[in-house]
PDB file of N, CA and C in Angstrom:
ATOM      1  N   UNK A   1      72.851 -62.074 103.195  1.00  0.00           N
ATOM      2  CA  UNK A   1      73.944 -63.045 103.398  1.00  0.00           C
ATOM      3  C   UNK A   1      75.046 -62.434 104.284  1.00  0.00           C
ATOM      4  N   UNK A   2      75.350 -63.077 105.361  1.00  0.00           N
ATOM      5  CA  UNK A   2      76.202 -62.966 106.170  1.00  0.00           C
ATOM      6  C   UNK A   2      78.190 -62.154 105.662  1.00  0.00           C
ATOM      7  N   UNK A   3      77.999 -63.235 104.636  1.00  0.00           N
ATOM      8  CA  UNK A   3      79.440 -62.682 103.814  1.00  0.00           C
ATOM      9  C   UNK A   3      79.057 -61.744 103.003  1.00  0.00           C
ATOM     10  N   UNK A   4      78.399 -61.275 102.693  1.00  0.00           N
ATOM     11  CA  UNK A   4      78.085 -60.107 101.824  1.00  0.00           C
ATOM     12  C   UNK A   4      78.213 -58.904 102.551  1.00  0.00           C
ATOM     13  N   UNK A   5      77.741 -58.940 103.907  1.00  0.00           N
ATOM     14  CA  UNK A   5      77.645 -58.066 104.845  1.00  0.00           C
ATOM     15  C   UNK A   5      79.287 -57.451 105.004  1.00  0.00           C
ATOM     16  N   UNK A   6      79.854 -58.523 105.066  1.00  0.00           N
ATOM     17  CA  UNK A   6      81.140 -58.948 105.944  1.00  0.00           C
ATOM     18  C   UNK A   6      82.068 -57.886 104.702  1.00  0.00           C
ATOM     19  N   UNK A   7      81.446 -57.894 103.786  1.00  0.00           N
ATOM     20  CA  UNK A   7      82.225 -57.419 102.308  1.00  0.00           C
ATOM     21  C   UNK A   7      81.994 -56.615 102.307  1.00  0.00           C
ATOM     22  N   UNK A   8      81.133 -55.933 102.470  1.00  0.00           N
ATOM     23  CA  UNK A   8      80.135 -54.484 102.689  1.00  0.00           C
ATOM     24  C   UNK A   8      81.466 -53.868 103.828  1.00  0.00           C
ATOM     25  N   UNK A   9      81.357 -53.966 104.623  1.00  0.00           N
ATOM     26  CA  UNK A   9      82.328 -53.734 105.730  1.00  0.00           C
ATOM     27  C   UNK A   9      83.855 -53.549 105.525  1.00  0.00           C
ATOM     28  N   UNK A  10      84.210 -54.460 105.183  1.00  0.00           N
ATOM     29  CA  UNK A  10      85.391 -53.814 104.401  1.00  0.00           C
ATOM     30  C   UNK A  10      85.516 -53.063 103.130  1.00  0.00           C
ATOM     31  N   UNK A  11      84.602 -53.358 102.119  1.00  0.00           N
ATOM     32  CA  UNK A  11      84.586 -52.155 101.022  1.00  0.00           C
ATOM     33  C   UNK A  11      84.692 -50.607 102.187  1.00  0.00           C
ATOM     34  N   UNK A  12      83.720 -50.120 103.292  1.00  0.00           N
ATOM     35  CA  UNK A  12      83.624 -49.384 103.650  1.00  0.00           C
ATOM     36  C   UNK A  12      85.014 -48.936 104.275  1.00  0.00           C
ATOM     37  N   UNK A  13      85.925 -49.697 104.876  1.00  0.00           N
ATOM     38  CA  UNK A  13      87.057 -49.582 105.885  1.00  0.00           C
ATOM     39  C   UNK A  13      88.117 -49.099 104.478  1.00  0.00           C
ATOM     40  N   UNK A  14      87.987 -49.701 103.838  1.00  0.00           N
ATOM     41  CA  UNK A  14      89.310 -49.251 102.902  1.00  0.00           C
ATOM     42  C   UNK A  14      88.916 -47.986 101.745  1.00  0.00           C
ATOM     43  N   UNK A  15      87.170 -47.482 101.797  1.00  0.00           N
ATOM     44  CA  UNK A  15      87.135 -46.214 101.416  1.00  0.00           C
ATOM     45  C   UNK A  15      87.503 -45.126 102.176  1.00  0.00           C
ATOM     46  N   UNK A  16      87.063 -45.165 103.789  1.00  0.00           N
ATOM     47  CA  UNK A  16      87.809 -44.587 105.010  1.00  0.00           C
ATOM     48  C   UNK A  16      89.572 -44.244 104.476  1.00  0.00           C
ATOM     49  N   UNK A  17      90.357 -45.227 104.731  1.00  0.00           N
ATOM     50  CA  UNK A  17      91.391 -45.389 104.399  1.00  0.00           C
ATOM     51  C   UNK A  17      91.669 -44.242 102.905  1.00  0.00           C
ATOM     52  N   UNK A  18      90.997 -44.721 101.729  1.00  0.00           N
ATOM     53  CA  UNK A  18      91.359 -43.993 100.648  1.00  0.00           C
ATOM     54  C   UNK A  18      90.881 -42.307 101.039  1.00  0.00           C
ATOM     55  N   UNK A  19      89.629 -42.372 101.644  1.00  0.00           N
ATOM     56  CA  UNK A  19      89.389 -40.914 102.030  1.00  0.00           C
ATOM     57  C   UNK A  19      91.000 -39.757 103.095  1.00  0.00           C
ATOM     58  N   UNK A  20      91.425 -41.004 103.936  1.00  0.00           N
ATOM     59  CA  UNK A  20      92.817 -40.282 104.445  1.00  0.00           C
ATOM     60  C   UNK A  20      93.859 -40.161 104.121  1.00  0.00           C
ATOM     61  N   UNK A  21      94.027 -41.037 102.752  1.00  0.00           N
ATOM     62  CA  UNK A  21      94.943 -40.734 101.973  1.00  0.00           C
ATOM     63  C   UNK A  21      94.993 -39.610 100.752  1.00  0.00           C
ATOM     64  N   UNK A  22      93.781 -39.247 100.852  1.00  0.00           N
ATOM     65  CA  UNK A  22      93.794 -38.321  99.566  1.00  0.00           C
ATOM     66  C   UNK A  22      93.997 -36.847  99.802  1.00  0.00           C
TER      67      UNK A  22
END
């Protein structure tokens, strides 16, 4: 599913994010 993908993708962007904050 298209939106699942789409979710996938940002779960990933805001672990990035938590990874440069830590």
């Amino acid at each position: 599913m298209p939106t699942n993908q789409i979710h996938i993708i940002v779960d990933h962007r805001e672990n990035k994010l938590k990874a440069l904050f830590d």
